[in-house]
Protein backbone atom coordinates (compact mmCIF):
# COMPACT_ATOMS: atom_id res chain seq x y z
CA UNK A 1 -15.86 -9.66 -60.26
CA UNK A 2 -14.53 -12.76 -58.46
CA UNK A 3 -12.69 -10.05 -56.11
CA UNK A 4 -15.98 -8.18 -55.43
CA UNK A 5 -17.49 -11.08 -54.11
CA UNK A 6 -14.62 -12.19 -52.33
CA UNK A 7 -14.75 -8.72 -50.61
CA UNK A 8 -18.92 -9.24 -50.10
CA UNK A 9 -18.12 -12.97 -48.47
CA UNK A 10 -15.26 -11.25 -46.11
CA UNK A 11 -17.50 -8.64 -44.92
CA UNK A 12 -20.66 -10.81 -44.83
CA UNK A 13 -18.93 -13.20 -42.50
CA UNK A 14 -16.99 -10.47 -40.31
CA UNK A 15 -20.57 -9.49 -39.78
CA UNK A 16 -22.46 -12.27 -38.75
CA UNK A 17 -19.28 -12.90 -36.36
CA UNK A 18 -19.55 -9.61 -34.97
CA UNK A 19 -23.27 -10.39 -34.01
CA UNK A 20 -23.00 -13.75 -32.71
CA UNK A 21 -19.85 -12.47 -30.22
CA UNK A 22 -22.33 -9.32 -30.26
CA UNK A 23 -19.13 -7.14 -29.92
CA UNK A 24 -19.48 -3.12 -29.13
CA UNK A 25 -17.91 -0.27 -28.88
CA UNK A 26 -18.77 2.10 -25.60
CA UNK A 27 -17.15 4.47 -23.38
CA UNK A 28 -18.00 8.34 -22.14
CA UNK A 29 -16.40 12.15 -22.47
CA UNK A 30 -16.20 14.18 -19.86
CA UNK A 31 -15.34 17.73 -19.75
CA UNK A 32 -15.35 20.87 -17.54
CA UNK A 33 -14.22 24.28 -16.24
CA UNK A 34 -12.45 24.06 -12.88
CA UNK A 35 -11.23 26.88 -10.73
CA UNK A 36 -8.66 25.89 -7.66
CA UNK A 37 -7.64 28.16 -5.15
CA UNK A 38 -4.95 27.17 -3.05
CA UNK A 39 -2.77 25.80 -6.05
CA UNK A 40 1.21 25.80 -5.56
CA UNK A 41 3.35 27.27 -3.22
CA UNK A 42 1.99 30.75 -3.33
CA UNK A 43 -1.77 30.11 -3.42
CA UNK A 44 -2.84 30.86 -6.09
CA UNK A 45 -5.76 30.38 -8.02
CA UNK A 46 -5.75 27.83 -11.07
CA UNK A 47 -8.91 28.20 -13.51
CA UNK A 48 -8.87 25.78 -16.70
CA UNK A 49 -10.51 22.98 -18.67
CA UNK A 50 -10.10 19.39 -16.23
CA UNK A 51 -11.34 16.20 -18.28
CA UNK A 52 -13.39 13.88 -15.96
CA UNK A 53 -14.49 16.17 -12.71
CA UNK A 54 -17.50 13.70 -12.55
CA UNK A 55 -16.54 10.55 -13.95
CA UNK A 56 -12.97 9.38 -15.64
CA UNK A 57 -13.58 9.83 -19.58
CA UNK A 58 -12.67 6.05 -21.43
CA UNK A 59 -13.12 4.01 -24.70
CA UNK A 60 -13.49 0.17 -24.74
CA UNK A 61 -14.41 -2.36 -26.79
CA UNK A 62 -16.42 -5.10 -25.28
CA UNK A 63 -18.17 -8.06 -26.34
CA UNK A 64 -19.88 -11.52 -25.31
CA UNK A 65 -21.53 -15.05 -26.97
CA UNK A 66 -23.63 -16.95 -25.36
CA UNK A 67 -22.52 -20.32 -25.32
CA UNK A 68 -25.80 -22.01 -23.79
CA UNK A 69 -26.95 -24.20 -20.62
CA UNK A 70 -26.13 -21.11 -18.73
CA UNK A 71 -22.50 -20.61 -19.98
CA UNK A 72 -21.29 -17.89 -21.83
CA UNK A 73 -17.98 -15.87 -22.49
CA UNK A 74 -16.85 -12.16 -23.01
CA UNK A 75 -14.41 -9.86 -22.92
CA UNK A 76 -13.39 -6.11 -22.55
CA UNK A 77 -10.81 -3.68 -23.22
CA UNK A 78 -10.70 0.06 -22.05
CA UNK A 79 -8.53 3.05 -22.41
CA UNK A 80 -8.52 6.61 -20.59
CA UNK A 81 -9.23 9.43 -22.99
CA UNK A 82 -7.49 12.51 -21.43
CA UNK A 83 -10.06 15.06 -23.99
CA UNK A 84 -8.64 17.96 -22.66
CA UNK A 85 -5.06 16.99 -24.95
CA UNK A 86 -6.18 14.21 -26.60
CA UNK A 87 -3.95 11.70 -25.00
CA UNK A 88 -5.10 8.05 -24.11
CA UNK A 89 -3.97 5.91 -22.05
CA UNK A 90 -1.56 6.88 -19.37
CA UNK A 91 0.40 5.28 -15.97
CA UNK A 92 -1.58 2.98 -13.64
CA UNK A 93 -1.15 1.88 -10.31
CA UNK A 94 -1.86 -2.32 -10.45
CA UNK A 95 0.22 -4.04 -8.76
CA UNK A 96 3.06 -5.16 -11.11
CA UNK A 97 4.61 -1.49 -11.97
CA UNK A 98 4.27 -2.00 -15.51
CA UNK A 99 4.02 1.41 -15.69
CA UNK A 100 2.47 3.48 -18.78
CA UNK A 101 -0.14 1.04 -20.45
CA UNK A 102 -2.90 2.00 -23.03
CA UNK A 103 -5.79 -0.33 -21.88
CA UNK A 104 -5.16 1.03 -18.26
CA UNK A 105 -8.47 0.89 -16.80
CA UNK A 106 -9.68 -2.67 -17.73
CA UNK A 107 -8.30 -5.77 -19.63
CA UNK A 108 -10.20 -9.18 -19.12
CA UNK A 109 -11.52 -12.14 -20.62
CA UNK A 110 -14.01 -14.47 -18.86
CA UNK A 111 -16.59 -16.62 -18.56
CA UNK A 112 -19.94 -16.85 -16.96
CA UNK A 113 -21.31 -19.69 -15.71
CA UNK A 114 -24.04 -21.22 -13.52
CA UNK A 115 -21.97 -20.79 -10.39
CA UNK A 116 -20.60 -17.83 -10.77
CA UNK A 117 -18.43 -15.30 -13.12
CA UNK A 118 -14.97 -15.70 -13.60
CA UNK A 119 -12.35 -13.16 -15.26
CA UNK A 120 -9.06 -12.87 -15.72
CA UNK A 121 -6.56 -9.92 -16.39
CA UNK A 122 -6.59 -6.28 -15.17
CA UNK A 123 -9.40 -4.55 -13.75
CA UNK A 124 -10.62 -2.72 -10.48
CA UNK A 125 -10.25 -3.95 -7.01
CA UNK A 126 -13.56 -4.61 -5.75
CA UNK A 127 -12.60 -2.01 -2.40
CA UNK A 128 -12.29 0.63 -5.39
CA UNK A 129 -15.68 -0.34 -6.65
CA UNK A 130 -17.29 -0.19 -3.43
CA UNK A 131 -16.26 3.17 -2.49
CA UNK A 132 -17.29 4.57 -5.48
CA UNK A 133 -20.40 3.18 -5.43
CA UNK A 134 -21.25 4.43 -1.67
CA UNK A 135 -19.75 7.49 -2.28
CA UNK A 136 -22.44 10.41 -3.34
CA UNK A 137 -21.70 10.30 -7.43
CA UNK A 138 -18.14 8.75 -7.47
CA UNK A 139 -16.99 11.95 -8.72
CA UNK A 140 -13.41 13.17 -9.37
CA UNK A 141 -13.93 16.24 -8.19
CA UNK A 142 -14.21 16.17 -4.44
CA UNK A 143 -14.93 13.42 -4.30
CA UNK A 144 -14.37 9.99 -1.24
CA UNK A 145 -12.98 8.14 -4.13
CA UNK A 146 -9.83 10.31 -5.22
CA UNK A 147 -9.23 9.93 -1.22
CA UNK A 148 -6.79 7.12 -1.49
CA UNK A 149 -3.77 8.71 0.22
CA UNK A 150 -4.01 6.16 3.59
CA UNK A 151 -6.52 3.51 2.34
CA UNK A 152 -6.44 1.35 -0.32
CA UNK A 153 -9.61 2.00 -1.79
CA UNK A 154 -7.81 3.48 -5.60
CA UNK A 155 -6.50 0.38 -6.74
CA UNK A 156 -6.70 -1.21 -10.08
CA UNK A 157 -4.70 -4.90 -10.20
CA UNK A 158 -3.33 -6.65 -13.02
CA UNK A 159 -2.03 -10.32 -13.42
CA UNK A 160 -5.69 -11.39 -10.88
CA UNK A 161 -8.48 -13.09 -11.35
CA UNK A 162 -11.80 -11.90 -10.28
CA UNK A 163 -15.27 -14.03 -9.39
CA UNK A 164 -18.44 -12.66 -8.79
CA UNK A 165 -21.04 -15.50 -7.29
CA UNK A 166 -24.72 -16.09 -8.83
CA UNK A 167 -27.29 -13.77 -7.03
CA UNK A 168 -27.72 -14.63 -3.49
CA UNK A 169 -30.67 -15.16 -1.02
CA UNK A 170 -29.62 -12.10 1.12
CA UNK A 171 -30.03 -10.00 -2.51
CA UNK A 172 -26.54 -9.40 -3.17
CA UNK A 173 -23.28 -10.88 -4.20
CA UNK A 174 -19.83 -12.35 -3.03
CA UNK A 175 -16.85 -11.34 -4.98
CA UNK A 176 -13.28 -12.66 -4.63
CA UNK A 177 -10.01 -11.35 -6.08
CA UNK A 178 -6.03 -12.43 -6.45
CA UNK A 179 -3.59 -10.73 -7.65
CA UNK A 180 -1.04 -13.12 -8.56
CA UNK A 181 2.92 -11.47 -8.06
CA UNK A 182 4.15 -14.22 -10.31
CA UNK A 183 7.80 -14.04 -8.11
CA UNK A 184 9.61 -17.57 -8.86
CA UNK A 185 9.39 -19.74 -5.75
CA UNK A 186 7.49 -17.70 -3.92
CA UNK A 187 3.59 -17.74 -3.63
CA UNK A 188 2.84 -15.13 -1.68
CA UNK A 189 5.28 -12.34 -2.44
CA UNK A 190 3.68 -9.00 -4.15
CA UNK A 191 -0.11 -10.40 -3.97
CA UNK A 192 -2.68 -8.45 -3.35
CA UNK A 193 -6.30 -10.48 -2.32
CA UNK A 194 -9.64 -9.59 -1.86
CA UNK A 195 -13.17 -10.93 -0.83
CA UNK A 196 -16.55 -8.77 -0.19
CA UNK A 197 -20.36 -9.17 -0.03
CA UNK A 198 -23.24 -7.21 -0.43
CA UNK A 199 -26.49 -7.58 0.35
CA UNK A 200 -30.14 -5.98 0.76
CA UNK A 201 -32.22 -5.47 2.94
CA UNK A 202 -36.08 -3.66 1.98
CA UNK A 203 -34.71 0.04 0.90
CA UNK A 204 -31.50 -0.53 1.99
CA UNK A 205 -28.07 -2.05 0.87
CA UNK A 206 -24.99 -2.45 2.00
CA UNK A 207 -21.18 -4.54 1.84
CA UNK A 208 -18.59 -5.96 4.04
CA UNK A 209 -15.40 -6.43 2.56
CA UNK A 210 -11.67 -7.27 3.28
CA UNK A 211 -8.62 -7.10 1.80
CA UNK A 212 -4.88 -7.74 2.26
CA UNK A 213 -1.62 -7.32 0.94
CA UNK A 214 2.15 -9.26 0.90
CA UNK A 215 5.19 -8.02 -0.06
CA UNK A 216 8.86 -9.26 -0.94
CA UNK A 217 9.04 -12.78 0.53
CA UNK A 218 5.44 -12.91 1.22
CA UNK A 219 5.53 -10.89 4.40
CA UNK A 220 2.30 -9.20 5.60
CA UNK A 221 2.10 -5.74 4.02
CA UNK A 222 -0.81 -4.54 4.96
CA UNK A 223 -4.67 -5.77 5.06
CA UNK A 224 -7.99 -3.83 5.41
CA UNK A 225 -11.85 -4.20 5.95
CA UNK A 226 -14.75 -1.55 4.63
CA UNK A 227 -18.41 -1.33 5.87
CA UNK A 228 -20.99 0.50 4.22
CA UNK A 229 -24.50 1.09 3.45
CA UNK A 230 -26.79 3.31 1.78
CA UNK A 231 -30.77 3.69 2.15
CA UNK A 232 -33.77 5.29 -0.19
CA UNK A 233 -35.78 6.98 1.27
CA UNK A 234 -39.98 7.38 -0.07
CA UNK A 235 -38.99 10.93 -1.27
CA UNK A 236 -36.04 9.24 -3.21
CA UNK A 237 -33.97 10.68 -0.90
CA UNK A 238 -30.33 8.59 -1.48
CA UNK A 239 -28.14 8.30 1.87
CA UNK A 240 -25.21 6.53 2.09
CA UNK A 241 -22.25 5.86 4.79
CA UNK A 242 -18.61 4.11 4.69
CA UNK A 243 -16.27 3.18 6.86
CA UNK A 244 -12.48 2.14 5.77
CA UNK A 245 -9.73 1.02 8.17
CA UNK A 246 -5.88 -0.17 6.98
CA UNK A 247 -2.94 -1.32 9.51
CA UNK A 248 -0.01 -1.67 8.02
CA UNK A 249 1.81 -4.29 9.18
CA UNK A 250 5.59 -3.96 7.71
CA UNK A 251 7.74 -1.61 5.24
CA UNK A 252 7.62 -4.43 2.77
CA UNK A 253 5.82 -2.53 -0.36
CA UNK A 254 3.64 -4.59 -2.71
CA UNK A 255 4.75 -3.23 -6.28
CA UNK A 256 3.51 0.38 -5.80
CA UNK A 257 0.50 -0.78 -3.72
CA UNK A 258 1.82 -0.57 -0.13
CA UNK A 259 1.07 1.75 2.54
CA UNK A 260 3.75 3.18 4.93
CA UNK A 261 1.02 3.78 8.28
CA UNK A 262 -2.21 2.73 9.62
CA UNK A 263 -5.46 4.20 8.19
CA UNK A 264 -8.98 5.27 8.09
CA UNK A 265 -11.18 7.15 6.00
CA UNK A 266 -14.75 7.86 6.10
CA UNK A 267 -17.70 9.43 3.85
CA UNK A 268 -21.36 10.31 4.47
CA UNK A 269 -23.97 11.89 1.85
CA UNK A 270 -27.60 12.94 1.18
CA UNK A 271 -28.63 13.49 -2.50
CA UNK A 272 -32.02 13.82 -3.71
CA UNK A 273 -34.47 15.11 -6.67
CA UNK A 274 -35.82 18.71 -7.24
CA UNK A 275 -36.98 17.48 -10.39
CA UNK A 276 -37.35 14.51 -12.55
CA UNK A 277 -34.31 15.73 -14.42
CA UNK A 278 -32.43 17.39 -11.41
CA UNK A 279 -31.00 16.44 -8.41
CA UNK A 280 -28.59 17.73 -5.50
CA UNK A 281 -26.91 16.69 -2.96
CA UNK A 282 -23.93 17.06 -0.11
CA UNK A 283 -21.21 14.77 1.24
CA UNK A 284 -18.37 14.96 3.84
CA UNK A 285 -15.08 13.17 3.70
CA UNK A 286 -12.58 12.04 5.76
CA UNK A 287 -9.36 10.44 5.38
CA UNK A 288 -6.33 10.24 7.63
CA UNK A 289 -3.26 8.22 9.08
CA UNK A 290 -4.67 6.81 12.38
CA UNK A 291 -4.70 9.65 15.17
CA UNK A 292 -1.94 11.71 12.90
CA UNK A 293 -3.48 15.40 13.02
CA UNK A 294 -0.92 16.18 10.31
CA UNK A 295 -1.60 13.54 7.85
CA UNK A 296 -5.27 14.17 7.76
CA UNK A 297 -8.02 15.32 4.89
CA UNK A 298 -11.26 16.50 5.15
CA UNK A 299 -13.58 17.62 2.18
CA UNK A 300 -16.75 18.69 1.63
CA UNK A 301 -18.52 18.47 -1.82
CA UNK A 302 -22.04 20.02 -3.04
CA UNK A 303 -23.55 18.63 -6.31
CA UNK A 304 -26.07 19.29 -8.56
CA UNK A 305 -26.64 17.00 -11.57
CA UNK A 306 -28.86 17.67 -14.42
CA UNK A 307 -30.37 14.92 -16.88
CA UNK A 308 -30.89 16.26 -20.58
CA UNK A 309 -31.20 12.62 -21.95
CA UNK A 310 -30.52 9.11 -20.81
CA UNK A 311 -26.72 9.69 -22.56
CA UNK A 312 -26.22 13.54 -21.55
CA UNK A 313 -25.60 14.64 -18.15
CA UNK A 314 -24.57 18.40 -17.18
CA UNK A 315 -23.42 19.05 -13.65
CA UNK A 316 -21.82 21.83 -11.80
CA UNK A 317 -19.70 20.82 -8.05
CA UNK A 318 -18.44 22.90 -5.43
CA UNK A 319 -15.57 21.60 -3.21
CA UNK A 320 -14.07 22.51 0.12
CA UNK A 321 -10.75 20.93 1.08
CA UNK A 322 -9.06 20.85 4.69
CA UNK A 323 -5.78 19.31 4.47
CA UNK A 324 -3.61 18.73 7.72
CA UNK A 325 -0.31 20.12 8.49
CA UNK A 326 1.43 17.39 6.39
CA UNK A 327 -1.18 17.12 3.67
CA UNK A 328 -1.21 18.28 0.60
CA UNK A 329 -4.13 16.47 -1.31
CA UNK A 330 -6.15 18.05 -4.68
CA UNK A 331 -9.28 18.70 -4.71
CA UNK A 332 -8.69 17.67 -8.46
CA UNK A 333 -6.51 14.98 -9.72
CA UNK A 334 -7.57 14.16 -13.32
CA UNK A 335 -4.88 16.27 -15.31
CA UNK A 336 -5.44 19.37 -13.40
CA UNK A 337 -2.53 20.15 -11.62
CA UNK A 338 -3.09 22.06 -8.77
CA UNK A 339 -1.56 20.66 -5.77
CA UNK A 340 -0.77 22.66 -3.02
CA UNK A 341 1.88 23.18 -0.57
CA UNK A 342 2.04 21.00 2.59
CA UNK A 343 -0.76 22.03 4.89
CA UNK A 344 -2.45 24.52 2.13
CA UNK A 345 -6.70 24.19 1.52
CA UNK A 346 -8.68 24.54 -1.59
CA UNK A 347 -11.65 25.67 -2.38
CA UNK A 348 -13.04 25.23 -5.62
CA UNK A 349 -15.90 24.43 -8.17
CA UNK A 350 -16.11 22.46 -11.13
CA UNK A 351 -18.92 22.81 -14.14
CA UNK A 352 -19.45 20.39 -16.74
CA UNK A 353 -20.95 17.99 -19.50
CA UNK A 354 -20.43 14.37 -19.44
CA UNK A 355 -21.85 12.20 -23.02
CA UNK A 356 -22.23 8.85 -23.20
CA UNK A 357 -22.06 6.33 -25.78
């Protein structure tokens, strides 16, 4: 008897914890059939199941307390779900090569405050954010965002702190980031920083941002700046543009995250209803080195996304790929392996059902 209660009292105060931290459990699956043409070194066509052709699948935990007079903290932790094989997890590119992590996407605690949010740990760059967000649907399939091959605009960093200012005037934000490369004596070596801002203006938004990179013995590495906006139109008409540019500045690679050649990359998309469930829409991409013909990728991506519920969202992509002579990007690259020779295109579609919870 005095166990039961014991056992009652245990899970009576685990759950008035749980609700004052008012911890949760989230995340999404994502499925589809792909087919790939241009795959390998023969061209050939690869048709299978690809996990995450419009958005990465993930678990996480996450949770926050309020802490009053405007203060309050929280936290979050979030693994990849490959649902294809059931693996989680998997190798990340953040900065200090610790190689194959489970929480790879995001691990932070922080605070908020009444001047800001602060958190610290692992977590997207803000550059990474921002070209998802002005990309069409911030897909993986054929998408600006898998585009990372000369820009720095796939990064994840670990060992950084992130802020993210109260709500400004101009409508938007400022954020800052640091990657700290924790090298003994030496500040600046294998650091990674970055600072953006949006803003907006009637129907339309936009963001500035720059970023920059040091590697071994706190040399310049590289550093970049992004411009973008998108605009609403009254027929809910979504169009967005983005403009990246990198120079590199020395062979002095920053943990995984350097860059070995100036570069640029561009997107521009329309998407818009045909329903109040439906939608479609088109986008171009471009990424290159700077005026190297060889070392260039174009792509072109149609989409059509259908609502069945707040939660549930089918879709069904088509891709075009262009790569240069040197080139030999995916149209893919969530666990679909279908890269193709130097110089080879792909053409492609993707169709799908994304869940959330």
């Amino acid at each position: 008897m005095k166990k039961s209660i014991l056992a009652i009292a245990c899970i009576a105060a685990f759950t008035s914890a749980a609700q004052a931290a008012s911890v949760k459990v989230y995340g999404r699956l994502d499925a589809g059939l792909a087919s790939v043409s241009g795959a390998g070194t023969n061209d050939e066509t690869l048709t299978g199941l690809a996990y995450g052709p419009l958005s990465s699948s993930r678990w996480g935990v996450k949770g926050k307390e309020n802490l009053g007079g405007g203060f309050g903290a929280f936290f979050a932790i979030e693994s990849e779900v490959h649902n294809d094989t059931g693996l989680s997890g998997g190798n990340n590119k953040t900065g200090s090569g610790a190689g194959s992590v489970y929480w790879k996407r995001k691990s932070e605690i922080g605070m908020k405050t009444p001047f800001g949010q602060f958190s610290f740990g692992l977590n997207k760059t803000i550059d990474k954010v921002l070209a998802s967000k002005y990309d069409m649907i911030g897909s993986n399939f054929a998408g600006f965002k898998t585009m990372s091959d000369y820009i720095a605009i796939g990064d994840r960093i670990d060992n950084a702190i992130f802020y993210k200012s109260p709500k400004l005037g101009t409508g938007g934000n400022i954020f800052v980031e640091r990657q700290f490369g924790e090298v003994a004596g030496e500040d600046e070596e294998n650091t990674r920083t970055g600072i953006a801002a949006t803003f907006k203006v009637g129907a339309a938004q936009g963001f500035i941002a720059y970023s920059e990179a040091k590697g071994a013995g706190g040399l310049d590495d590289w550093d970049q700046y992004g411009v973008g906006i998108q605009y609403k139109t009254p027929q809910k008409i979504v169009l967005k543009a983005q403009y990246w540019d990198l120079s590199n500045d020395t062979a002095a690679d920053t943990s995984g995250l350097g860059f070995s050649a100036d570069g640029e990359g561009y997107s521009i998309s329309a998407m818009g209803p045909i329903s109040k469930v439906t939608k479609i829409g088109i986008g171009f991409h471009s990424s290159e080195q700077s005026e190297n013909e060889a070392e260039k990728i174009e792509m072109t991506q149609i989409a059509l996304l259908h609502s069945f519920s707040k939660k549930v969202t089918g879709y069904a992509m088509i891709g075009v790929l262009d790569n240069g002579a040197s080139a030999n990007h995916e149209l893919h690259k969530k666990g679909f392996s279908s890269q193709p020779a130097n110089g080879g295109d792909q053409d492609g579609f993707a169709i799908g059902l994304r869940i959330k919870f």
